[in-house]
Protein backbone atom coordinates (compact mmCIF):
# COMPACT_ATOMS: atom_id res chain seq x y z
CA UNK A 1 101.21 144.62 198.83
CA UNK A 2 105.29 145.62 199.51
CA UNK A 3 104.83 150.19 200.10
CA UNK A 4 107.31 152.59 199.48
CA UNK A 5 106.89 155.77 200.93
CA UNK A 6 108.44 158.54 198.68
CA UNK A 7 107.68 161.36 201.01
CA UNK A 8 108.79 161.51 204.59
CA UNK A 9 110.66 164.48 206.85
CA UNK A 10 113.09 163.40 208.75
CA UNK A 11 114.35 166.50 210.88
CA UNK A 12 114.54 167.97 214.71
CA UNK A 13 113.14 169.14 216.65
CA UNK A 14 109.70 170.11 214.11
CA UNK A 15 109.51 166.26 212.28
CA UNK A 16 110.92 162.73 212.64
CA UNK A 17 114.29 161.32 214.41
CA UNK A 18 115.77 158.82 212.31
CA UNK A 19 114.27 155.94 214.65
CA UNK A 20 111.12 157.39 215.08
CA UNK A 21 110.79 157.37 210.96
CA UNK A 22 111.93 153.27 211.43
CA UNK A 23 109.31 152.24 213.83
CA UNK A 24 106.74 154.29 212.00
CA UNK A 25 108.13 152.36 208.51
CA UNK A 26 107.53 148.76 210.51
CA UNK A 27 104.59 149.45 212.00
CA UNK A 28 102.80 150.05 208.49
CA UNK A 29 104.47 147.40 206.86
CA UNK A 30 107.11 150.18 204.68
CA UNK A 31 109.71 148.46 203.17
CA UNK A 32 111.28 152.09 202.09
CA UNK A 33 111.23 155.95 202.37
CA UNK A 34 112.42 158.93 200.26
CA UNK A 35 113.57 161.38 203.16
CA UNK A 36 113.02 165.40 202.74
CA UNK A 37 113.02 167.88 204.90
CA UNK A 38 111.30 172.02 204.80
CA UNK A 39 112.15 175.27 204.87
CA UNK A 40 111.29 175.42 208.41
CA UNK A 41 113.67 172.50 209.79
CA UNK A 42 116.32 172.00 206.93
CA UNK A 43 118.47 169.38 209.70
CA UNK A 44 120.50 167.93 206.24
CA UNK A 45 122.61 166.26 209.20
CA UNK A 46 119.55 163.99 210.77
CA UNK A 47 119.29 163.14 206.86
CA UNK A 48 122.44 162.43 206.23
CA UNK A 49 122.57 160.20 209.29
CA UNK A 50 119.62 158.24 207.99
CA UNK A 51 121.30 157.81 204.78
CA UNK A 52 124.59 156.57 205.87
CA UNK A 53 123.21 154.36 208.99
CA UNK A 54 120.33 152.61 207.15
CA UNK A 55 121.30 152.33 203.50
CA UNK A 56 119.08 149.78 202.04
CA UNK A 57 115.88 151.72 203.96
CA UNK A 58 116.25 155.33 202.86
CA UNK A 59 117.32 157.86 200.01
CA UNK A 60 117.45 161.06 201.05
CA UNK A 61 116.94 164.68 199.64
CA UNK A 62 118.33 168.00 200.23
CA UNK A 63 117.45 171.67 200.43
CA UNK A 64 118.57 174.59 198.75
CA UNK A 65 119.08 177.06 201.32
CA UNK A 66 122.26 179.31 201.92
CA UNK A 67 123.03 182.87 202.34
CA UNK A 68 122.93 183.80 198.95
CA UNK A 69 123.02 181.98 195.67
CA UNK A 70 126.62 181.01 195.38
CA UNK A 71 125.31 179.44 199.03
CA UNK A 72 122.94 177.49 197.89
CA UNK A 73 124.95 176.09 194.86
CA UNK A 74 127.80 175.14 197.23
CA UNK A 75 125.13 173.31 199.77
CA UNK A 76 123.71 171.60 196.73
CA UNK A 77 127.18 169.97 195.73
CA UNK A 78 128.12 168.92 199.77
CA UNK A 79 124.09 167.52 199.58
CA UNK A 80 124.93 165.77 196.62
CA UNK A 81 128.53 164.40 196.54
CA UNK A 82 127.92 162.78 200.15
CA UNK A 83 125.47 160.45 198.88
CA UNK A 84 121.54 162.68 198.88
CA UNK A 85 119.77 161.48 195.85
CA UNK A 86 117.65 164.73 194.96
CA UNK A 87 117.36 168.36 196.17
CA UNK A 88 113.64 169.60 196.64
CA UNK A 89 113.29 172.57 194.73
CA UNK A 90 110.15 175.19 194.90
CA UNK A 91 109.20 176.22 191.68
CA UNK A 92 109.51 180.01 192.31
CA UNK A 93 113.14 179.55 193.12
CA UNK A 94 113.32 177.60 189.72
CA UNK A 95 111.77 180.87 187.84
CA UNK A 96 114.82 182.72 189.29
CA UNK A 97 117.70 180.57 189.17
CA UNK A 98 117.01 177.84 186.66
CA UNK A 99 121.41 177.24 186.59
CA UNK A 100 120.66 175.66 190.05
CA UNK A 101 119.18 172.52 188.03
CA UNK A 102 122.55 172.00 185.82
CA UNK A 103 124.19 170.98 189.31
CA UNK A 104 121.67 167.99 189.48
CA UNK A 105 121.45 167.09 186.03
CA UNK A 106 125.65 167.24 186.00
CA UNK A 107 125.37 164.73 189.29
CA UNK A 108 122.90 162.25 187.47
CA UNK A 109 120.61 163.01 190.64
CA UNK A 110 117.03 163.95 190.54
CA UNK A 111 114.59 166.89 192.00
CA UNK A 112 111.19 166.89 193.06
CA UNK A 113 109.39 170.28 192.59
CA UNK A 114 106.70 171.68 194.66
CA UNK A 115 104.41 174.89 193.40
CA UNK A 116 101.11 175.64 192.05
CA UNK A 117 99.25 174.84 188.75
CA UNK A 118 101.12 172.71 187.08
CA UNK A 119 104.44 173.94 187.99
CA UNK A 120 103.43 176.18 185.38
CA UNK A 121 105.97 179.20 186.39
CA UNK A 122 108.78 176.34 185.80
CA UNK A 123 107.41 174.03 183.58
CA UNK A 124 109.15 174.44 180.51
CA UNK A 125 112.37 175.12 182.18
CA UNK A 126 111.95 171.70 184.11
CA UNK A 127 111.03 169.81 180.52
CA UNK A 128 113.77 171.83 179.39
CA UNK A 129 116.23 169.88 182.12
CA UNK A 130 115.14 166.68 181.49
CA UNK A 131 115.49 167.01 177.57
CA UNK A 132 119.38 167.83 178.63
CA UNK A 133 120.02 165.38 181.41
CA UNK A 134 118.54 162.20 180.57
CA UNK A 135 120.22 160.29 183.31
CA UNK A 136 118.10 162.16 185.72
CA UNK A 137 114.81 162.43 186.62
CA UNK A 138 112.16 164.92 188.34
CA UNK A 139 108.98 164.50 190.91
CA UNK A 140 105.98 167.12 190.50
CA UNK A 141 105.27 166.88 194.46
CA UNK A 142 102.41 167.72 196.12
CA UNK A 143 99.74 166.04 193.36
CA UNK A 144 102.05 168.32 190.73
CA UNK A 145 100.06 171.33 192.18
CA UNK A 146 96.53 170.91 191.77
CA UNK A 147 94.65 173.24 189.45
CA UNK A 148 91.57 173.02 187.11
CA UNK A 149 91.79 170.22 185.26
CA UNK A 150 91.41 171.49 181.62
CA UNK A 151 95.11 173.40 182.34
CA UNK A 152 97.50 170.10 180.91
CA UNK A 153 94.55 171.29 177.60
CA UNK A 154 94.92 174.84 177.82
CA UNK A 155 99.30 175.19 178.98
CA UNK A 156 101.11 174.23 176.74
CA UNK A 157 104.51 173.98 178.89
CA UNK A 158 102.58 172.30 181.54
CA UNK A 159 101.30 169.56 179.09
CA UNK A 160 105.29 169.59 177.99
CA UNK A 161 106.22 168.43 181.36
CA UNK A 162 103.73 166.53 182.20
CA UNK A 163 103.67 164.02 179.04
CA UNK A 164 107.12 164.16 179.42
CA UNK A 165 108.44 160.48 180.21
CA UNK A 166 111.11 161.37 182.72
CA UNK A 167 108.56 163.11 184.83
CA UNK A 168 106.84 161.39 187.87
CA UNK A 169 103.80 163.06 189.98
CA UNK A 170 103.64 161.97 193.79
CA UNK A 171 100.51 162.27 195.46
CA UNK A 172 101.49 163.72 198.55
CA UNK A 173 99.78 166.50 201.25
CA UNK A 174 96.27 164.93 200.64
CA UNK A 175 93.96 166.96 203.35
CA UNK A 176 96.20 170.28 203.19
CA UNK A 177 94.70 170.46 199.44
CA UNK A 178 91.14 169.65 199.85
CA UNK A 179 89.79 173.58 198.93
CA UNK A 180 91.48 172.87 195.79
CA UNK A 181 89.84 170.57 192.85
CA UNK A 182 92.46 168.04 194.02
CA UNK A 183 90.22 164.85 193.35
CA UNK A 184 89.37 165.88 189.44
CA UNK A 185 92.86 167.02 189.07
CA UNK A 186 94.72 163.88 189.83
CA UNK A 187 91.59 161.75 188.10
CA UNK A 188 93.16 163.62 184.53
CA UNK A 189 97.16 163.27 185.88
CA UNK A 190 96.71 159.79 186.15
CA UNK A 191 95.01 159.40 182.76
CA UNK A 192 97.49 161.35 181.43
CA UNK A 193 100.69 159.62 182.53
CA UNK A 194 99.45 156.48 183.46
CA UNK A 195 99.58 155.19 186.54
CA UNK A 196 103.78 153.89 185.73
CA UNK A 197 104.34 157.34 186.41
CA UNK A 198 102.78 158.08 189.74
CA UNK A 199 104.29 157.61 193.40
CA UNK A 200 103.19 157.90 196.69
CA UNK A 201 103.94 159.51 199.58
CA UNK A 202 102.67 160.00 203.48
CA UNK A 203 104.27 163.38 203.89
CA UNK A 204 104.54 161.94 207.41
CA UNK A 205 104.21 163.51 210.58
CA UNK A 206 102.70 166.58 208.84
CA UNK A 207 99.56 164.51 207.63
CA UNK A 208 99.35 163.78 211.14
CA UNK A 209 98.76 167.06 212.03
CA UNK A 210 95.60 167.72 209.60
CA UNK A 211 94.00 164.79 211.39
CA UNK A 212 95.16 161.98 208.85
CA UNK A 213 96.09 158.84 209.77
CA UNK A 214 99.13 156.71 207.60
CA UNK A 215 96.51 154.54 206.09
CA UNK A 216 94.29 157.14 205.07
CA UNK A 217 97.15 158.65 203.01
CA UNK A 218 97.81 155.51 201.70
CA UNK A 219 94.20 154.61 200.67
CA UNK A 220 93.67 157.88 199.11
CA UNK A 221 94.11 157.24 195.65
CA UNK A 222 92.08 154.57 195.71
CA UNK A 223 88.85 156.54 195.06
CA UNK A 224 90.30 156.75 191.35
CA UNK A 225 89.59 153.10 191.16
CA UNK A 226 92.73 152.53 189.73
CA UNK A 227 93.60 148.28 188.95
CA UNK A 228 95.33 146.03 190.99
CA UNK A 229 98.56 146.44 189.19
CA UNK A 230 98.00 150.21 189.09
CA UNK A 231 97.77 150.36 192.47
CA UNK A 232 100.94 148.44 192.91
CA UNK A 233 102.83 150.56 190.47
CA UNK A 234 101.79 153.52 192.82
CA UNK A 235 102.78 152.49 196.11
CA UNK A 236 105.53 150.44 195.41
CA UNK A 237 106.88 149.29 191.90
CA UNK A 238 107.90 152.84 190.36
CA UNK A 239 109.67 154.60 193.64
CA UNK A 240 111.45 150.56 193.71
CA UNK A 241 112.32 150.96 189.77
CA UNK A 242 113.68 154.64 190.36
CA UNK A 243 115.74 154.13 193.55
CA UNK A 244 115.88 151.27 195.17
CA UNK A 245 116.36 148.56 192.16
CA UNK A 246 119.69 147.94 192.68
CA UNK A 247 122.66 148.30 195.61
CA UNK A 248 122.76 151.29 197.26
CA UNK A 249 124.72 154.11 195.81
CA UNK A 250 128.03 155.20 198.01
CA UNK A 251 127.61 157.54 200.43
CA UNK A 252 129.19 159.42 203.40
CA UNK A 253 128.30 161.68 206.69
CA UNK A 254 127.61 165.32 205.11
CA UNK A 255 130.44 167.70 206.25
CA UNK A 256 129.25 168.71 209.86
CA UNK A 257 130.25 172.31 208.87
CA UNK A 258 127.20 172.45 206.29
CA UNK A 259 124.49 173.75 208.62
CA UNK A 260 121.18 175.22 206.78
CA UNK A 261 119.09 175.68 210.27
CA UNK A 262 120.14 179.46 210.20
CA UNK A 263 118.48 180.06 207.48
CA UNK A 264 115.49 178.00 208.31
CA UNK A 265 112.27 179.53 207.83
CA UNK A 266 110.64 180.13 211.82
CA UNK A 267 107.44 178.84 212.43
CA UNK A 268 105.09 177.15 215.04
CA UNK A 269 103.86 173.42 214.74
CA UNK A 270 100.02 173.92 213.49
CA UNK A 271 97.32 171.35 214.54
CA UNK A 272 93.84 170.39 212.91
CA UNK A 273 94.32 174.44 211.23
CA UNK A 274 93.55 176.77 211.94
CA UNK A 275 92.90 175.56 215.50
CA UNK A 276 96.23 175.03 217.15
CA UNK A 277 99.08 176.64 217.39
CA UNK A 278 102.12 174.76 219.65
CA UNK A 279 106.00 175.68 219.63
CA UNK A 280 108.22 172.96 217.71
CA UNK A 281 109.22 171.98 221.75
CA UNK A 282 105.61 171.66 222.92
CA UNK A 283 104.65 169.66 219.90
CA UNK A 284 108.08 167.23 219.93
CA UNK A 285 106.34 166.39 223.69
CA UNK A 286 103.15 165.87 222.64
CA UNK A 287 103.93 163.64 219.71
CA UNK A 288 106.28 161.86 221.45
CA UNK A 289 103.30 161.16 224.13
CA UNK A 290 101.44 160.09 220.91
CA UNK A 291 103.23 157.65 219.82
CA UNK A 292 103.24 156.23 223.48
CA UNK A 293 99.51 156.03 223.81
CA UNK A 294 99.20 153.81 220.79
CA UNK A 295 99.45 156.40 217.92
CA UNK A 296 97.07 156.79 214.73
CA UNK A 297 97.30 152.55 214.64
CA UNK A 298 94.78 153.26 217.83
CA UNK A 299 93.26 156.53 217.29
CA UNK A 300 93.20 159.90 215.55
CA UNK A 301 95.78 162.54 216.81
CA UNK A 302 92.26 164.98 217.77
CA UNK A 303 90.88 162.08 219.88
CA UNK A 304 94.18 161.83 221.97
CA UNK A 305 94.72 165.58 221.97
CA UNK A 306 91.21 165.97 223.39
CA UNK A 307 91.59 163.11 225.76
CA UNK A 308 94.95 165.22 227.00
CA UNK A 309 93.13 168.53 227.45
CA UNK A 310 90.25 166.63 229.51
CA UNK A 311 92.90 165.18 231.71
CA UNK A 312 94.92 168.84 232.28
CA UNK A 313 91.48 170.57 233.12
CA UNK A 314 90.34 167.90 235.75
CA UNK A 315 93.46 168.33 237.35
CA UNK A 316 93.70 171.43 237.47
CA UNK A 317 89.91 171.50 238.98
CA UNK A 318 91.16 169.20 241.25
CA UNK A 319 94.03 171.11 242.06
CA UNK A 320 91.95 174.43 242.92
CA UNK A 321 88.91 172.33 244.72
């Protein structure tokens, strides 16, 4: 079955280089990827580099970071005009500044959103963009935010959005939801859009750090028991149908002067939480040294980190002997 992964980072030093993301891609068989980035490495230039270098492989999406508002908007437009398909927007920033959604709607591009129940502090607003831009599109991330199920009953917006046709749920950040009731919640998403309407993604390496492995993210959904075809739909057919259908759109190296990483949110690499704690350096090593040993094709990322920490204490007993 051909995958599309519609969830990746691609970023330094905290995620992916651009050829680490392609040998991961080949090594599970990944035909495509949807590039994003975080708050806490917003590198726009690695992305754009993956866009422009590797065209029929990736689409790409921005952040909207700046100084100030009139700082984000102009970041949005570079994003945009130099070829990124999408900005990731969090809800909450929605709530505040819903104008930031007539500069993707006016570029035909798309946004995924990322929040809590529902989307429900955005939901009509987002419904509300789609009824005026029907050339573009918009991804609830992150299982759409995973609440009690009877809220697409009881919210009225959120049932908006939701049922709306121009709406697509990705089922990303599996084991970082578990203490919610993720499993019920996407059993009544996919009922209620249908299975056309949901996409996949690996949210690669930061599965990797919760102890995941690529196929587990992958097979996830498949404790809904969804069909063949379903199944098909989600990890390849819609993402294909959205972005990747046809040639790929023009696009162009970002201007080098746009440079979000100042106003990148700080924060340490966290491993199998609330364990670990390892600087963005440390970590870049240590997954580097990963991927060396084998990666999660020969064993999980706790298994190698142990086998590490065995070796570093019998030297060092060796060392003081």
């Amino acid at each position: 079955m051909p995958i599309i992964d519609f969830y990746a980072h691609v970023s330094l030093p905290r995620f992916l280089s651009v050829e680490e993301c392609l040998r991961l891609m080949d090594e599970n068989d990944v035909e495509a990827a949807v590039l994003s980035t975080a708050e806490t490495c917003p590198d726009v230039q690695e992305l754009s580099r993956a866009r422009t270098r590797h065209p029929d492989r990736f689409r790409v999406v921005g952040m909207p970071l700046g100084a100030d508002v009139a700082g984000m908007r102009d970041g949005i437009r570079e994003q945009l005009d130099s070829g990124f398909s999408g900005i990731r927007l969090p809800a909450a920033l929605v709530a505040r500044n819903p104008d930031l959604l007539d500069l993707i709607g006016e570029a035909r591009a798309f946004a995924i959103f990322v929040g809590n129940r529902g989307l429900s502090e955005a939901a009509g607003l987002i419904a509300d963009f789609l009824d005026r831009y029907p050339a573009s599109f918009a991804v609830a991330g992150h299982f759409g935010g995973p609440a009690e199920p009877t809220l697409l009953l009881q919210d009225a917006a959120v049932r908006r959005l939701f049922g709306h046709p121009s709406l697509y749920v990705a089922f990303t950040r599996h084991a970082a939801l578990q203490h919610l009731p993720v499993q019920d919640w996407a059993a009544v998403v996919a009922e209620f859009v249908g299975w056309d309407r949901l996409l996949w993604g690996s949210e690669w390496p930061v599965a990797l750090w919760r102890n995941e492995t690529y196929a587990s993210t992958l097979a996830w959904a498949e404790r809904l028991h969804p069909s063949e075809r379903a199944l098909q739909a989600f990890r390849h057919d819609n993402a294909r149908r959205l972005l990747f259908s046809g040639a790929a759109p023009p696009a162009r190296r970002i201007a080098p002067e746009l440079d979000l990483m100042p106003f990148r949110k700080h924060a340490d690499v966290w491993l199998f939480p609330p364990s670990l704690d390892l600087s963005e350096e440390h970590h870049r090593r240590l997954h580097q040294a990963y991927v060396a040993w084998g990666g999660d094709k020969r064993g999980l990322y706790s298994t190698f980190v142990l086998e590490m920490a065995d070796r570093g204490i019998a030297a060092s007993i060796s060392r003081t002997a």
